[in-house]
Protein backbone atom coordinates (compact mmCIF):
# COMPACT_ATOMS: atom_id res chain seq x y z
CA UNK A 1 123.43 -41.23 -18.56
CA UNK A 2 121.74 -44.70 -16.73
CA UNK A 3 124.42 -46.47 -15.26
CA UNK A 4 122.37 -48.33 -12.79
CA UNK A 5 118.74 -49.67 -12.80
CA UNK A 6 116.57 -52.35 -11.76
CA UNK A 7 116.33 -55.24 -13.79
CA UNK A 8 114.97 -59.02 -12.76
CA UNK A 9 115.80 -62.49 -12.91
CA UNK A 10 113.59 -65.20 -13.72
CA UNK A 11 112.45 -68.97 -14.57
CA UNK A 12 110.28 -69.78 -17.83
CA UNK A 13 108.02 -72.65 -17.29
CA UNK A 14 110.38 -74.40 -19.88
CA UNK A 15 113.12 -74.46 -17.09
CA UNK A 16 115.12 -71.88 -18.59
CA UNK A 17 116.34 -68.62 -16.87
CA UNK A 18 116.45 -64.71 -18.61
CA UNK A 19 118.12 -61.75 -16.92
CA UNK A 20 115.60 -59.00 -18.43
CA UNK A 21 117.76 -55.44 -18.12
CA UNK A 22 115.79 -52.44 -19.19
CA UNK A 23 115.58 -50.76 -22.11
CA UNK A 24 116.43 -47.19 -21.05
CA UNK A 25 120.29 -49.26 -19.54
CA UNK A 26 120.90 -50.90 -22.83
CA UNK A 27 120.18 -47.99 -25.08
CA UNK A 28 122.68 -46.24 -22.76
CA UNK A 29 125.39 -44.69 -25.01
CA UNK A 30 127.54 -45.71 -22.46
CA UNK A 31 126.46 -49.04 -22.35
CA UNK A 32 129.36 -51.93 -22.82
CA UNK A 33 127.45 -54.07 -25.30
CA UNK A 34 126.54 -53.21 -28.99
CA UNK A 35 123.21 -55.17 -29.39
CA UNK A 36 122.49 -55.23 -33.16
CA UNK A 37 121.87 -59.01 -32.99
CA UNK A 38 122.36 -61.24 -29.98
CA UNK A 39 125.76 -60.95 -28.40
CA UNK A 40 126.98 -64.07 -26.41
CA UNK A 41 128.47 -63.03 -22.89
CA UNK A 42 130.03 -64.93 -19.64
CA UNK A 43 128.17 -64.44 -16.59
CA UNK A 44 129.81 -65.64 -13.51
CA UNK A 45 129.42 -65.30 -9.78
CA UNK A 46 132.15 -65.37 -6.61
CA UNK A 47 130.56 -67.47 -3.80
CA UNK A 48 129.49 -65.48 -0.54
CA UNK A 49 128.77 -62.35 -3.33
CA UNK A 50 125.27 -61.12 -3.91
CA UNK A 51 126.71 -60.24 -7.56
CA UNK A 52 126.79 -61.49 -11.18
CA UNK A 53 129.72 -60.20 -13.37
CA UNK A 54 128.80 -60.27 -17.23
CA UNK A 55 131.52 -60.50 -19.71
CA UNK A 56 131.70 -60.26 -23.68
């Protein structure tokens, strides 16, 4: 089971920003998400936090 793993954050030259989360977390059985197609979610932050929390 992959419950944790290293994943990145970055800017396309269009401006726009991807969280990229590896394959072998996603394909988790255990993972939250089912990804058949793309799945809209709510990331949000608490200020002073060094974390993101991602809703469905």
């Amino acid at each position: 089971m992959v419950s944790v793993s290293i994943g990145s954050i970055f800017k396309r030259k269009d401006g726009r920003y991807f969280i990229y989360l590896p394959k072998n977390l996603v394909e988790d059985t255990s993972f939250p998400f089912p990804i058949k197609s793309p799945v809209k979610v709510k990331v949000r932050f608490i200020p002073g936090e060094k974390r993101l929390i991602v809703e469905e």
